[in-house]
PDB file of N, CA and C in Angstrom:
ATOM      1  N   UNK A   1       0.835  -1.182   0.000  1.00  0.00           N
ATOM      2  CA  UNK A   1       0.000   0.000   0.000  1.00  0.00           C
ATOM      3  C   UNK A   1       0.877   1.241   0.000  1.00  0.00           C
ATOM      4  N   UNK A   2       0.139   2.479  -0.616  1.00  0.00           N
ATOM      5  CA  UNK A   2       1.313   3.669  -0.882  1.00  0.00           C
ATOM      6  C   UNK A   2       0.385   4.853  -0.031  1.00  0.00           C
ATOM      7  N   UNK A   3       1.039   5.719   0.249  1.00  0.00           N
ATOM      8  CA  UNK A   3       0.506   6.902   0.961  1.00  0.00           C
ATOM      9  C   UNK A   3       0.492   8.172  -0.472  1.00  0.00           C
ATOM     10  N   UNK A   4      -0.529   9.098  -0.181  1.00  0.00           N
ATOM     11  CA  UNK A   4      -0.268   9.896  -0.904  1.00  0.00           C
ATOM     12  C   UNK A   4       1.021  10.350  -1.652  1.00  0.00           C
ATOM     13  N   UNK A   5       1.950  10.774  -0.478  1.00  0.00           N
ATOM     14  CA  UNK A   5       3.289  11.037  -0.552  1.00  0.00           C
ATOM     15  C   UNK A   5       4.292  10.088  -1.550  1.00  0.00           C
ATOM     16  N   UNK A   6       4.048   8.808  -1.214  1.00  0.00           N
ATOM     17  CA  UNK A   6       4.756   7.646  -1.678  1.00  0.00           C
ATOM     18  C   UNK A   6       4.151   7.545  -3.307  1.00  0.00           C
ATOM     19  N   UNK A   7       3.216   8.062  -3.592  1.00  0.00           N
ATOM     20  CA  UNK A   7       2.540   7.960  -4.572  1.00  0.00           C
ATOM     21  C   UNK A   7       3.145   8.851  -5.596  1.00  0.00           C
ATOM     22  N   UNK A   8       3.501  10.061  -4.911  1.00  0.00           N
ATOM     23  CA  UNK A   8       4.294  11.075  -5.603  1.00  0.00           C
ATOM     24  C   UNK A   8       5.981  10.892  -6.065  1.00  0.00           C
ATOM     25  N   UNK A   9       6.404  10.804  -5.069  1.00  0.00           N
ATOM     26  CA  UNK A   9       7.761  10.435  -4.798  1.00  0.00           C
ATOM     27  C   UNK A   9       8.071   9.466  -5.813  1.00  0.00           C
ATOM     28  N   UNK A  10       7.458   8.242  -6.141  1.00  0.00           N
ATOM     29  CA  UNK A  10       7.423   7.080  -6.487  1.00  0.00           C
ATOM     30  C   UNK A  10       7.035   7.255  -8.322  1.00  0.00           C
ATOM     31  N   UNK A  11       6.343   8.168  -8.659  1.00  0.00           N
ATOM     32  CA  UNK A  11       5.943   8.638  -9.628  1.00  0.00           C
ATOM     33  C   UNK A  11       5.096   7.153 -10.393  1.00  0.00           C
ATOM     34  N   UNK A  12       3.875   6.857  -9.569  1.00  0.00           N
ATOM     35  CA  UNK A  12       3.416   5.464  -9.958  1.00  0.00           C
ATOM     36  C   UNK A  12       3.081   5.829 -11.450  1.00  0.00           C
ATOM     37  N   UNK A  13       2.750   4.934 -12.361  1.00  0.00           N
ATOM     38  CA  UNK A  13       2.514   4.967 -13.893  1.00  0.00           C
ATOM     39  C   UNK A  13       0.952   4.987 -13.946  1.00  0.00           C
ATOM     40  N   UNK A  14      -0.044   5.520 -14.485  1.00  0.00           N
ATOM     41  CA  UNK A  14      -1.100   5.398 -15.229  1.00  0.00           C
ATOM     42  C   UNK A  14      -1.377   4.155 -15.209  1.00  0.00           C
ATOM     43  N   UNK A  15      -2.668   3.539 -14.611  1.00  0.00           N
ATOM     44  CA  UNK A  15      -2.993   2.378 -14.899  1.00  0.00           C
ATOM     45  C   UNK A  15      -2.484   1.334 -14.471  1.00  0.00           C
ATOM     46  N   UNK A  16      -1.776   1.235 -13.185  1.00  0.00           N
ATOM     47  CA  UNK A  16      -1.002   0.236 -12.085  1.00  0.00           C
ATOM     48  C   UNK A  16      -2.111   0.176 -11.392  1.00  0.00           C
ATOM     49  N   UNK A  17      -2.370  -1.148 -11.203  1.00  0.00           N
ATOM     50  CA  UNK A  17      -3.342  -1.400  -9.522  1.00  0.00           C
ATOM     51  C   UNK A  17      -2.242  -1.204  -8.389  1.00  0.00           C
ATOM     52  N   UNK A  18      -3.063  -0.182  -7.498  1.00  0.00           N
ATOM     53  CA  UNK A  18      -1.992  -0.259  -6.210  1.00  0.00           C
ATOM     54  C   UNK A  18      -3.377   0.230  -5.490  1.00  0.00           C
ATOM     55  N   UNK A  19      -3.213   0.015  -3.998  1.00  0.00           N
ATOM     56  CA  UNK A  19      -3.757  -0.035  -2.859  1.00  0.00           C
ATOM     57  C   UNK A  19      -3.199   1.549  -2.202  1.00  0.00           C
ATOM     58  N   UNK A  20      -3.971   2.161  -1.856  1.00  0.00           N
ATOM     59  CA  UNK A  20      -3.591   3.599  -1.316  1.00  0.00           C
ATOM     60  C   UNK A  20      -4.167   4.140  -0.170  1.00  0.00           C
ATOM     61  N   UNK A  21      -3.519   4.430   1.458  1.00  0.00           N
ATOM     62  CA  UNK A  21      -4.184   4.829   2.154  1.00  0.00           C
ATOM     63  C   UNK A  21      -4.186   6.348   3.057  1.00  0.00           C
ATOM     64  N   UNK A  22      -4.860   6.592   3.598  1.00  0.00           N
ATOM     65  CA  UNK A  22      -4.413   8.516   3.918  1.00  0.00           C
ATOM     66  C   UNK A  22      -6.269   8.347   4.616  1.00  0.00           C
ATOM     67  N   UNK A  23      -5.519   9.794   4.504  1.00  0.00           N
ATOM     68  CA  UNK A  23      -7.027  10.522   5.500  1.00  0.00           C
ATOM     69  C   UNK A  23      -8.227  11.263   4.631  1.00  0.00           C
ATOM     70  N   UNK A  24      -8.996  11.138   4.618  1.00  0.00           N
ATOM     71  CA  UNK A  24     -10.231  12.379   3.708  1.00  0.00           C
ATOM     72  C   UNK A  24     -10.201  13.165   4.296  1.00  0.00           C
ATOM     73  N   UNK A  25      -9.283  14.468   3.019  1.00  0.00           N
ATOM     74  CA  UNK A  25      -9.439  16.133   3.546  1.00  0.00           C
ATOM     75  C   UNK A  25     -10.756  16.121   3.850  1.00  0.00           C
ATOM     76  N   UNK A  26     -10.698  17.072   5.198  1.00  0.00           N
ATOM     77  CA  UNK A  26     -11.626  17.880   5.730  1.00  0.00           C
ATOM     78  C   UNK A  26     -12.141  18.730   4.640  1.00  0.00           C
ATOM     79  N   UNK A  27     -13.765  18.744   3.746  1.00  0.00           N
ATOM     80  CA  UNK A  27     -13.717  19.526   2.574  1.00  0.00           C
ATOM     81  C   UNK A  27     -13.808  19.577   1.666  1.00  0.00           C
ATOM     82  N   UNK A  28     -13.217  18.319   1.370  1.00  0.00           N
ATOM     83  CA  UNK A  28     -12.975  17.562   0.105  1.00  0.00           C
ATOM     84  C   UNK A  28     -14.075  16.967  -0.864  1.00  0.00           C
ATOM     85  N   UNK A  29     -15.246  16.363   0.032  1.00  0.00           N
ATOM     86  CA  UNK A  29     -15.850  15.280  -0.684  1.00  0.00           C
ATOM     87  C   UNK A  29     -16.780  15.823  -1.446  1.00  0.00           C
ATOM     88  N   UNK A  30     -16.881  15.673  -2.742  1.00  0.00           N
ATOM     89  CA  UNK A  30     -18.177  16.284  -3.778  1.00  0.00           C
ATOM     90  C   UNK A  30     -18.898  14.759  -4.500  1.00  0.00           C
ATOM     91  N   UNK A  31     -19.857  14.789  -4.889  1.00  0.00           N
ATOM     92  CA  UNK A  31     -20.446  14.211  -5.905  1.00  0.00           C
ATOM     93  C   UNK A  31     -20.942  14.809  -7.489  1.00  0.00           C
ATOM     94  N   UNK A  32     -20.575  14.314  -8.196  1.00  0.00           N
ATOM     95  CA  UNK A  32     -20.203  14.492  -9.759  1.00  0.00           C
ATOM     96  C   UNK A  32     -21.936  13.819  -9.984  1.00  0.00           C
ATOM     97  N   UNK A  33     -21.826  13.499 -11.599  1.00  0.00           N
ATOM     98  CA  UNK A  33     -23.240  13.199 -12.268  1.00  0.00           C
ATOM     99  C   UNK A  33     -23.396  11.484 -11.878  1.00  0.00           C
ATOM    100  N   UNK A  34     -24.443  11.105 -11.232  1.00  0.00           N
ATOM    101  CA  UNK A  34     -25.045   9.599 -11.113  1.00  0.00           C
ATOM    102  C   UNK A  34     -23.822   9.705  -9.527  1.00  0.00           C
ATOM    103  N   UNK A  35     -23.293   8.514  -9.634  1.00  0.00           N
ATOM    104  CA  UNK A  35     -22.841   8.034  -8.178  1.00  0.00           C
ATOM    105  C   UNK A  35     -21.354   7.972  -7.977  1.00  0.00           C
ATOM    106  N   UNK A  36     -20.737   9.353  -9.409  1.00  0.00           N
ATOM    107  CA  UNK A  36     -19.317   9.728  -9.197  1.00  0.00           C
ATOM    108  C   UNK A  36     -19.211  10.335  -8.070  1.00  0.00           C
ATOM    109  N   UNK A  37     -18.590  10.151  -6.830  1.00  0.00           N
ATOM    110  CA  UNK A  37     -17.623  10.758  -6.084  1.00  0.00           C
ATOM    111  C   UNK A  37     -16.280  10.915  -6.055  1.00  0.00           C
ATOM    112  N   UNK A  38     -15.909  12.494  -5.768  1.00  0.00           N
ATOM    113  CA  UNK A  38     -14.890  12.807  -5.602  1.00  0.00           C
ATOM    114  C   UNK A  38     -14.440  13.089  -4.281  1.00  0.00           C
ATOM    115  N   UNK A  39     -13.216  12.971  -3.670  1.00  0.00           N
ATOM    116  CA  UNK A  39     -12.275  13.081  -2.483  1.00  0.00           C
ATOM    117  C   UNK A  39     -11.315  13.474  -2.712  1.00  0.00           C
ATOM    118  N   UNK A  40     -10.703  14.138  -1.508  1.00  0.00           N
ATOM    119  CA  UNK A  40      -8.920  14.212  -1.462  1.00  0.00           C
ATOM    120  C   UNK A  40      -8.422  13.089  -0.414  1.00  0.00           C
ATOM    121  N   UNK A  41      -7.316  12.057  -0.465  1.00  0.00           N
ATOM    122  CA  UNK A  41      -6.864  11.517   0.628  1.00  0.00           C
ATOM    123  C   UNK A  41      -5.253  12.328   0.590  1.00  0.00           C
ATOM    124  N   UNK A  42      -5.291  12.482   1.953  1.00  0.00           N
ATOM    125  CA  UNK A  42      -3.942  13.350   2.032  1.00  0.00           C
ATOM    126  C   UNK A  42      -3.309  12.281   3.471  1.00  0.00           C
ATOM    127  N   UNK A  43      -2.160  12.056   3.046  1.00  0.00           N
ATOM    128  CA  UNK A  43      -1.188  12.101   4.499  1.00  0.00           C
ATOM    129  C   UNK A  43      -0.623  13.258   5.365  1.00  0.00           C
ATOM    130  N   UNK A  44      -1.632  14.134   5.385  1.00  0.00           N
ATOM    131  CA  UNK A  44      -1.111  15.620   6.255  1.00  0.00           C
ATOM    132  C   UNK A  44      -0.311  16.251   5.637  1.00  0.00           C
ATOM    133  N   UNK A  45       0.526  15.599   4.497  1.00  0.00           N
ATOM    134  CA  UNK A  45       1.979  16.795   3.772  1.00  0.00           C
ATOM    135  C   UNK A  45       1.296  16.102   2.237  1.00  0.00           C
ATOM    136  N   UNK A  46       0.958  15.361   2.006  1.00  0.00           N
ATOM    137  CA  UNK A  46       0.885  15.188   0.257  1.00  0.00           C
ATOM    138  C   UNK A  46      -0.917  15.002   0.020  1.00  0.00           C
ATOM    139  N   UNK A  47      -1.715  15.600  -1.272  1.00  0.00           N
ATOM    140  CA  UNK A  47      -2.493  15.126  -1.171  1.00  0.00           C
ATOM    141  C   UNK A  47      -2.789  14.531  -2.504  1.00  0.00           C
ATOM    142  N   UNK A  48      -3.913  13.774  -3.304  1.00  0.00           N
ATOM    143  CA  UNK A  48      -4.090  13.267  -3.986  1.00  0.00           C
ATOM    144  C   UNK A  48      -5.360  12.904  -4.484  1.00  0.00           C
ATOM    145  N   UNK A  49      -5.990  13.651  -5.077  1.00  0.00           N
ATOM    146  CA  UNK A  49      -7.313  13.512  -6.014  1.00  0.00           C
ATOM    147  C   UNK A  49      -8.151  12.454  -5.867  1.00  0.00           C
ATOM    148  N   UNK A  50      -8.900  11.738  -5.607  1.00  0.00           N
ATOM    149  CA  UNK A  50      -9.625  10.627  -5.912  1.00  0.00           C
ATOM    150  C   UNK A  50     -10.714  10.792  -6.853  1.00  0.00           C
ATOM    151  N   UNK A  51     -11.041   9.845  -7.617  1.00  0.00           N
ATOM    152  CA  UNK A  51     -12.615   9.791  -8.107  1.00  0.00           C
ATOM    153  C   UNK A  51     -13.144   8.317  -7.858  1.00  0.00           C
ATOM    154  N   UNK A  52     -14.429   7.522  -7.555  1.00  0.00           N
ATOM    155  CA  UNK A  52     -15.058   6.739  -7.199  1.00  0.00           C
ATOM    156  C   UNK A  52     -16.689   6.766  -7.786  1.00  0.00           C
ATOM    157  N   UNK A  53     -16.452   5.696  -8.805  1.00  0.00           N
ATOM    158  CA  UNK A  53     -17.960   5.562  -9.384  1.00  0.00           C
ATOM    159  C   UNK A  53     -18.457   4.555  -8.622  1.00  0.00           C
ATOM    160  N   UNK A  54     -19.349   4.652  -8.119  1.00  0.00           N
ATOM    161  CA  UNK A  54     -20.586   3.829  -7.255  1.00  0.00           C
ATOM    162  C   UNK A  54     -20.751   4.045  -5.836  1.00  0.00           C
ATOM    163  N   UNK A  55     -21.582   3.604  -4.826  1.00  0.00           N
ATOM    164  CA  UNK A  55     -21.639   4.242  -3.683  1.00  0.00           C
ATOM    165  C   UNK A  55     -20.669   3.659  -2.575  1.00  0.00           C
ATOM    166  N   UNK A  56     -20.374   5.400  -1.972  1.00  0.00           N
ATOM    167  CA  UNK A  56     -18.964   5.066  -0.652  1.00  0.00           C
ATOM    168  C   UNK A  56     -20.078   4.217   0.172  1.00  0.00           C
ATOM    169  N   UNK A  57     -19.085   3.713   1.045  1.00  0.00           N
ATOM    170  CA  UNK A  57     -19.722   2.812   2.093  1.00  0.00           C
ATOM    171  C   UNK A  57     -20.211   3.903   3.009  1.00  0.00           C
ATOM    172  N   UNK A  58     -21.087   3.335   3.544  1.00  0.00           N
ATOM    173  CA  UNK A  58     -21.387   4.241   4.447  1.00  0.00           C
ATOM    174  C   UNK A  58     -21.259   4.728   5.421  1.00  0.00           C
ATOM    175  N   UNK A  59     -20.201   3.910   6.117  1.00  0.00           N
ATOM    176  CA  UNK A  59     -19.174   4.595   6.953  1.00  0.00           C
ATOM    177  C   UNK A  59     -18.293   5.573   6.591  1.00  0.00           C
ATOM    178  N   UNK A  60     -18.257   6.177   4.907  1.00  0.00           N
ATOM    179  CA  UNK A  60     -17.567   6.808   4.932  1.00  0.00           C
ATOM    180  C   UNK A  60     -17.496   8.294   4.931  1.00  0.00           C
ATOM    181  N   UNK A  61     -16.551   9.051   5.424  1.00  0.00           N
ATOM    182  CA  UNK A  61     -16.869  10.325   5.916  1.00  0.00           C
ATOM    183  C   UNK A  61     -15.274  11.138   6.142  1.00  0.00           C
ATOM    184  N   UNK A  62     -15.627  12.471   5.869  1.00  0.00           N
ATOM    185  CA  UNK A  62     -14.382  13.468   6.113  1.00  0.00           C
ATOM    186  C   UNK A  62     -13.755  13.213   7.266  1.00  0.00           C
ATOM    187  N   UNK A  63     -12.513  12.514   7.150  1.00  0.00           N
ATOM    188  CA  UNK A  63     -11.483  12.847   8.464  1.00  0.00           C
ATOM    189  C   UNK A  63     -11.073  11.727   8.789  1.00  0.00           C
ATOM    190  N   UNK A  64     -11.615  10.577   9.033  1.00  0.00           N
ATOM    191  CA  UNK A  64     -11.017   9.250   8.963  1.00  0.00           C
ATOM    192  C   UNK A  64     -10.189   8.733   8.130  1.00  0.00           C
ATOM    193  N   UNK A  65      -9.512   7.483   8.182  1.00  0.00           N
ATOM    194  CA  UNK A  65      -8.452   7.187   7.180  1.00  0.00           C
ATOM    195  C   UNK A  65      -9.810   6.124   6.423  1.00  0.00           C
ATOM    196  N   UNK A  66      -9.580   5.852   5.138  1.00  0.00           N
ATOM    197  CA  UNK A  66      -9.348   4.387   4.582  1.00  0.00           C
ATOM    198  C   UNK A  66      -8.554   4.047   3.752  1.00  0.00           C
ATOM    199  N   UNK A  67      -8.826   3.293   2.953  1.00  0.00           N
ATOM    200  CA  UNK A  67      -8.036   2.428   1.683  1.00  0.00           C
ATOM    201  C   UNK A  67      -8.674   2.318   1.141  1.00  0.00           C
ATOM    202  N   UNK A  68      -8.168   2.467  -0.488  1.00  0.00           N
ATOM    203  CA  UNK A  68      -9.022   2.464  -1.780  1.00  0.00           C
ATOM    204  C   UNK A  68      -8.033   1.407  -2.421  1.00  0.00           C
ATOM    205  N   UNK A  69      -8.721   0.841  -3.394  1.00  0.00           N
ATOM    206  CA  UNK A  69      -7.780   0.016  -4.416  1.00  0.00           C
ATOM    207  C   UNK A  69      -7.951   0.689  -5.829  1.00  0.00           C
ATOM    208  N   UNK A  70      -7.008   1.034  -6.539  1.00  0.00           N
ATOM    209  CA  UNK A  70      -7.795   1.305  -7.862  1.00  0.00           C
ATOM    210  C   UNK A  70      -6.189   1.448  -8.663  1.00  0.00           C
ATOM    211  N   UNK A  71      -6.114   2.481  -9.477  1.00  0.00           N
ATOM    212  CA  UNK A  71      -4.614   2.884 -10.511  1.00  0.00           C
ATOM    213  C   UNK A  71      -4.771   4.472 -10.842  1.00  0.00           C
ATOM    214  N   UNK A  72      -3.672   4.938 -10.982  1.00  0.00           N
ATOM    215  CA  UNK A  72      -3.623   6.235 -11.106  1.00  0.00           C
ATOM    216  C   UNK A  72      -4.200   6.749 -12.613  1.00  0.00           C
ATOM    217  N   UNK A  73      -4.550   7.940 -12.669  1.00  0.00           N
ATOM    218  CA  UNK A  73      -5.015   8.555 -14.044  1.00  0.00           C
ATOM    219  C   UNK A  73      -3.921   9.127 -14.931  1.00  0.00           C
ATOM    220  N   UNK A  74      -4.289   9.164 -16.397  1.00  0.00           N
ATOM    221  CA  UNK A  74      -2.898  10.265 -16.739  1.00  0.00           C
ATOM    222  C   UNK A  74      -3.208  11.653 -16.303  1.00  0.00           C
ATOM    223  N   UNK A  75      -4.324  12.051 -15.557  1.00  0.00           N
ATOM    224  CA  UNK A  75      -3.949  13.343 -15.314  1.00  0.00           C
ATOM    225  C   UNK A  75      -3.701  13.427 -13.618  1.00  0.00           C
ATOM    226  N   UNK A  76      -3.182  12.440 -12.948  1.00  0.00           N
ATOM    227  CA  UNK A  76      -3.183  12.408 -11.714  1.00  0.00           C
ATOM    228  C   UNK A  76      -3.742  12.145 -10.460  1.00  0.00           C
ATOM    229  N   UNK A  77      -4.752  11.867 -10.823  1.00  0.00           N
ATOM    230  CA  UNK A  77      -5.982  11.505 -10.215  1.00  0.00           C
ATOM    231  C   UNK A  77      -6.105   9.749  -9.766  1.00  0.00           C
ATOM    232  N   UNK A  78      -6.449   9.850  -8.591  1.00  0.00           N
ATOM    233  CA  UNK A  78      -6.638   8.254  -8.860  1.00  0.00           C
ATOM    234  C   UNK A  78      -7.819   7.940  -8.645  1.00  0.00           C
ATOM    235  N   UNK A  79      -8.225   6.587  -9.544  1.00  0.00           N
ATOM    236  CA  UNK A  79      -9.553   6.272  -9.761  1.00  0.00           C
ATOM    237  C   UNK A  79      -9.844   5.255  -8.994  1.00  0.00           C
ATOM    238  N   UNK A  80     -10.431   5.140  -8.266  1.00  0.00           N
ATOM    239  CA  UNK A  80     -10.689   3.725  -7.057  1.00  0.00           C
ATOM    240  C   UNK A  80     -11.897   3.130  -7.685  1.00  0.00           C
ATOM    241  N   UNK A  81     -11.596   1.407  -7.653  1.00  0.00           N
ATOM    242  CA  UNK A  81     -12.354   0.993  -7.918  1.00  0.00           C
ATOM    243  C   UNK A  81     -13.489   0.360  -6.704  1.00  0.00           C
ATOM    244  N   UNK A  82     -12.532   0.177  -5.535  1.00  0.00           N
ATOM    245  CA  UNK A  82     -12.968  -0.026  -4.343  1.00  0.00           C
ATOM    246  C   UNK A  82     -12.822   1.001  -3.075  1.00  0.00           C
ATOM    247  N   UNK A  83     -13.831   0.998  -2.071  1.00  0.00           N
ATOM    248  CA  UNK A  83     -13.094   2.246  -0.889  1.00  0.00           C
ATOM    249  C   UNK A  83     -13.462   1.355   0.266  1.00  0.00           C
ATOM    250  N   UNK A  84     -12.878   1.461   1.178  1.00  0.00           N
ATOM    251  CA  UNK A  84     -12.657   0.484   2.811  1.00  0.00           C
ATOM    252  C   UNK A  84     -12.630   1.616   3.062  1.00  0.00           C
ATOM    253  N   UNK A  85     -14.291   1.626   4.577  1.00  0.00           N
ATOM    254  CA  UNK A  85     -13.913   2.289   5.708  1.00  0.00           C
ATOM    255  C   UNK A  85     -14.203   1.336   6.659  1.00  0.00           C
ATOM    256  N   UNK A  86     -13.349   1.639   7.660  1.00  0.00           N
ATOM    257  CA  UNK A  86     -13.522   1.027   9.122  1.00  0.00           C
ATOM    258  C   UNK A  86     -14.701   1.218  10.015  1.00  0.00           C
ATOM    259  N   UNK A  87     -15.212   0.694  10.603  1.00  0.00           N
ATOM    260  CA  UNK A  87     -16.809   0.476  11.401  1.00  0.00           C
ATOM    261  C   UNK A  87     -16.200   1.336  12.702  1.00  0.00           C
ATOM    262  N   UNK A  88     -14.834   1.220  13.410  1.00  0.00           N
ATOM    263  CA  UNK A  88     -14.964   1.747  14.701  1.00  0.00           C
ATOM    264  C   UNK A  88     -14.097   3.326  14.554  1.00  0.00           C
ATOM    265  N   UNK A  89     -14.866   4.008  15.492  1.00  0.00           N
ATOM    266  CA  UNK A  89     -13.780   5.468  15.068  1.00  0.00           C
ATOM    267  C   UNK A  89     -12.560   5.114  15.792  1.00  0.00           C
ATOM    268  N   UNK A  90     -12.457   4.079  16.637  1.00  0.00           N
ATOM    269  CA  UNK A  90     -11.020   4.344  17.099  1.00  0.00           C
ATOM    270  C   UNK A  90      -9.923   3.595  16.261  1.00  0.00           C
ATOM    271  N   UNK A  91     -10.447   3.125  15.458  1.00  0.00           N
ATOM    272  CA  UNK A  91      -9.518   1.949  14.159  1.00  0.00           C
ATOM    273  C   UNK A  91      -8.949   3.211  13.603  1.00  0.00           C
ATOM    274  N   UNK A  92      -7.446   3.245  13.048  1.00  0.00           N
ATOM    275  CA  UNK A  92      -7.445   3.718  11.721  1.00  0.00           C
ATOM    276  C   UNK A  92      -6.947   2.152  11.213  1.00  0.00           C
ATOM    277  N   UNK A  93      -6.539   2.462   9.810  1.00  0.00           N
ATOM    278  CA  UNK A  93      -5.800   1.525   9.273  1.00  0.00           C
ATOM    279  C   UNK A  93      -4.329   1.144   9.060  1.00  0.00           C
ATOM    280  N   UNK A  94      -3.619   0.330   9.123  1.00  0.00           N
ATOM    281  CA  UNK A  94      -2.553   0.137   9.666  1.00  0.00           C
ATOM    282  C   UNK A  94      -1.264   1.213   8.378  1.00  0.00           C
ATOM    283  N   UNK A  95      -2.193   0.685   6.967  1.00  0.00           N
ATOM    284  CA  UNK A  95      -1.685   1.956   6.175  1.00  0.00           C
ATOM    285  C   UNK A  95      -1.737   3.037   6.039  1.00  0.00           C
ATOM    286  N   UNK A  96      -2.606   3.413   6.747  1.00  0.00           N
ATOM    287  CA  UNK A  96      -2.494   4.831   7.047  1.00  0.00           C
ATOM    288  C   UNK A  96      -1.665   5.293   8.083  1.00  0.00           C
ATOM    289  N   UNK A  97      -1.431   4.943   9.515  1.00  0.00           N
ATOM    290  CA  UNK A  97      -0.899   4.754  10.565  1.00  0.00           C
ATOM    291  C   UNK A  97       0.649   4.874  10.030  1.00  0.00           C
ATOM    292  N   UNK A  98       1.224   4.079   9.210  1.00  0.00           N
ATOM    293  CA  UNK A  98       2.111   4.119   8.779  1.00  0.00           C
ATOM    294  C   UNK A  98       2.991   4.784   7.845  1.00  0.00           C
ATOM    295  N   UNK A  99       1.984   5.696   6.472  1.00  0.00           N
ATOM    296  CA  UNK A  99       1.727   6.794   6.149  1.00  0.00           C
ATOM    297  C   UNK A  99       2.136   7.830   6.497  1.00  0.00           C
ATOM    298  N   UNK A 100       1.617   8.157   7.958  1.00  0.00           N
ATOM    299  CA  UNK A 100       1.358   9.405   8.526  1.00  0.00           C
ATOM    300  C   UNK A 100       2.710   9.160   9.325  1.00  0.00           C
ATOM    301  N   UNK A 101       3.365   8.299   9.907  1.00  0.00           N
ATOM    302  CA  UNK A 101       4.349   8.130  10.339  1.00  0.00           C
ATOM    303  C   UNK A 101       5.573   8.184  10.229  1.00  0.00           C
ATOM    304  N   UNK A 102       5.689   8.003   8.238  1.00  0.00           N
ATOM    305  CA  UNK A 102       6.524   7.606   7.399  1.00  0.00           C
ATOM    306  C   UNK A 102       6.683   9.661   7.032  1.00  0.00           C
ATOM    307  N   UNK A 103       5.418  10.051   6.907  1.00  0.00           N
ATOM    308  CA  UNK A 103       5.374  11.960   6.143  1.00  0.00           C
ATOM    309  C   UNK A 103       5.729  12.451   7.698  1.00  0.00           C
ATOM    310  N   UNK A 104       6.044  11.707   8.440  1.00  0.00           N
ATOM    311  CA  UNK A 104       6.301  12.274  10.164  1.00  0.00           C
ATOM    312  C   UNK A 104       4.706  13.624  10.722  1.00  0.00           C
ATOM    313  N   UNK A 105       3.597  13.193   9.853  1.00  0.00           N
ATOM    314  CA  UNK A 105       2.347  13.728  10.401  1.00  0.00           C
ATOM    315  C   UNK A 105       1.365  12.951  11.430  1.00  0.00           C
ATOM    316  N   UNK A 106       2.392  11.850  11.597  1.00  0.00           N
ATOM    317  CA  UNK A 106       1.470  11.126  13.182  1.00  0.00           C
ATOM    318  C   UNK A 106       1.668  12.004  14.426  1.00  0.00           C
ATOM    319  N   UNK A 107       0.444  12.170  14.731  1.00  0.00           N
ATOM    320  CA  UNK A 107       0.776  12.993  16.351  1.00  0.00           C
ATOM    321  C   UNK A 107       0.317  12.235  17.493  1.00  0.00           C
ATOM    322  N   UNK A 108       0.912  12.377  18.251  1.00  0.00           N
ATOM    323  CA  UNK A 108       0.556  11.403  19.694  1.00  0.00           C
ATOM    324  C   UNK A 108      -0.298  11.203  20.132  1.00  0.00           C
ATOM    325  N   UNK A 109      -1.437  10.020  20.487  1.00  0.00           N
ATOM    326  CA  UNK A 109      -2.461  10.373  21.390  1.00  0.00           C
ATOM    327  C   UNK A 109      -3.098  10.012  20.043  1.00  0.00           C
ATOM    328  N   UNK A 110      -2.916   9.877  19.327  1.00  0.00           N
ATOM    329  CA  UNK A 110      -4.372   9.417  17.560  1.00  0.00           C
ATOM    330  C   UNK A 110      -4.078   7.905  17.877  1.00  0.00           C
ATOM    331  N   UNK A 111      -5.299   7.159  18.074  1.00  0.00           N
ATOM    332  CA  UNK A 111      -5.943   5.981  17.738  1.00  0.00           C
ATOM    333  C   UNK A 111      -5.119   5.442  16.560  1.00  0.00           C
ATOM    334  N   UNK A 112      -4.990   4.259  16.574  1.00  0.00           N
ATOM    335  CA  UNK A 112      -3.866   3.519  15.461  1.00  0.00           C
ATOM    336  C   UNK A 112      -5.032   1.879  15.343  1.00  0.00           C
ATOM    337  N   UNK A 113      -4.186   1.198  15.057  1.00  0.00           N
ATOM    338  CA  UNK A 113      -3.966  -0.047  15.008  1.00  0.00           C
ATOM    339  C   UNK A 113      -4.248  -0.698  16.074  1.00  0.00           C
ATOM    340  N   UNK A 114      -4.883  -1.497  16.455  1.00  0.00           N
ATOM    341  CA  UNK A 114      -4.234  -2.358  18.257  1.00  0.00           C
ATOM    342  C   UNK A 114      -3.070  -3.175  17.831  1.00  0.00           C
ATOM    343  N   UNK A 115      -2.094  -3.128  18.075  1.00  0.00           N
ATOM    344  CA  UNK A 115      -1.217  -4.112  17.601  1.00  0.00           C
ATOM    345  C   UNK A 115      -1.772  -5.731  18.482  1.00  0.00           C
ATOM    346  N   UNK A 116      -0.864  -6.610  17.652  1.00  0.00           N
ATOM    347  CA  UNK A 116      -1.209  -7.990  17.729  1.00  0.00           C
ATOM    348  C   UNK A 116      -0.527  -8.524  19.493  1.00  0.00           C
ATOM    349  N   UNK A 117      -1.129  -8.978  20.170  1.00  0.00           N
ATOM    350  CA  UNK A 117      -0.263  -9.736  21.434  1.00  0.00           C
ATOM    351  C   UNK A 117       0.806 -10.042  20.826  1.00  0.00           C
ATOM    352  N   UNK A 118       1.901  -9.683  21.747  1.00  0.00           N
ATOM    353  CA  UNK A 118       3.545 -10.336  21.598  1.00  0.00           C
ATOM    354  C   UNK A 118       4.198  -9.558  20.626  1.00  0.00           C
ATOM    355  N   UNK A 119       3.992  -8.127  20.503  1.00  0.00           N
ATOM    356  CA  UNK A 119       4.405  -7.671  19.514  1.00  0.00           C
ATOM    357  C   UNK A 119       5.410  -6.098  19.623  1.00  0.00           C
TER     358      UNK A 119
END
C-alpha cells in the first residue's frame, strides 16, 4: 500500500493497480453526475485527487483514514475501484498509521492499530 506522498515520490505509472491509504481532507468530498464521487486523501503533507464511481460505504466520511484500491489517471488523479472504511472510530488503518508516520504527520495520542499480542 502507498501513501499519498509515496505515490508522488514514487511517480506510480497510469494504470497500475496499487492499494492507497491517507485521511479524507476535511472539505474535500463532492459528488459528480449519477454516483461519481470525488475526495482528497492526504497524508497531512501530500495530497491526492480521488474519483469513485458507485456508492462510498457508508461509513464513509471526512477525516477518517481508509483504503481504496484502484490505478492512477494520466492526469493524476486516482480512480478507485474499491473504498474500505472502518466500522470503529477508534480503528485507523494500519496503512495509514504508517503513512502518517513515514510523512512524520502522526501525532501522539491518535488511535492507530491495536497491535497484535507479543508484539
Amino acid at each position: 500500500c502507498c501513501s499519498p506522498g509515496d505515490v508522488l515520490t514514487k511517480q506510480v505509472r497510469p494504470g497500475v493497480d496499487f492499494r492507497i491509504g491517507g485521511l479524507v481532507e476535511k472539505g474535500s468530498v463532492s459528488h459528480g453526475r449519477g454516483a461519481r464521487g470525488r475526495f482528497t486523501l492526504t497524508d497531512r503533507q501530500n495530497q491526492i485527487p480521488v474519483t469513485f464511481d458507485g456508492v462510498l460505504p457508508a461509513l464513509f466520511r471526512e477525516g477518517p483514514g481508509i483504503v481504496a484500491t484502484g490505478a492512477m489517471t494520466d492526469g493524476g488523479t486516482f480512480d478507485a475501484r474499491q473504498v474500505l472504511a472502518k466500522h470503529d472510530a477508534k480503528y485507523m488503518p494500519p496503512e495509514v498509521v504508517q503513512a502518517l508516520k513515514k510523512a512524520g504527520r502522526w501525532k501522539e495520542g491518535e488511535t492507530g492499530p491495536v497491535a497484535p499480542a507479543g508484539s
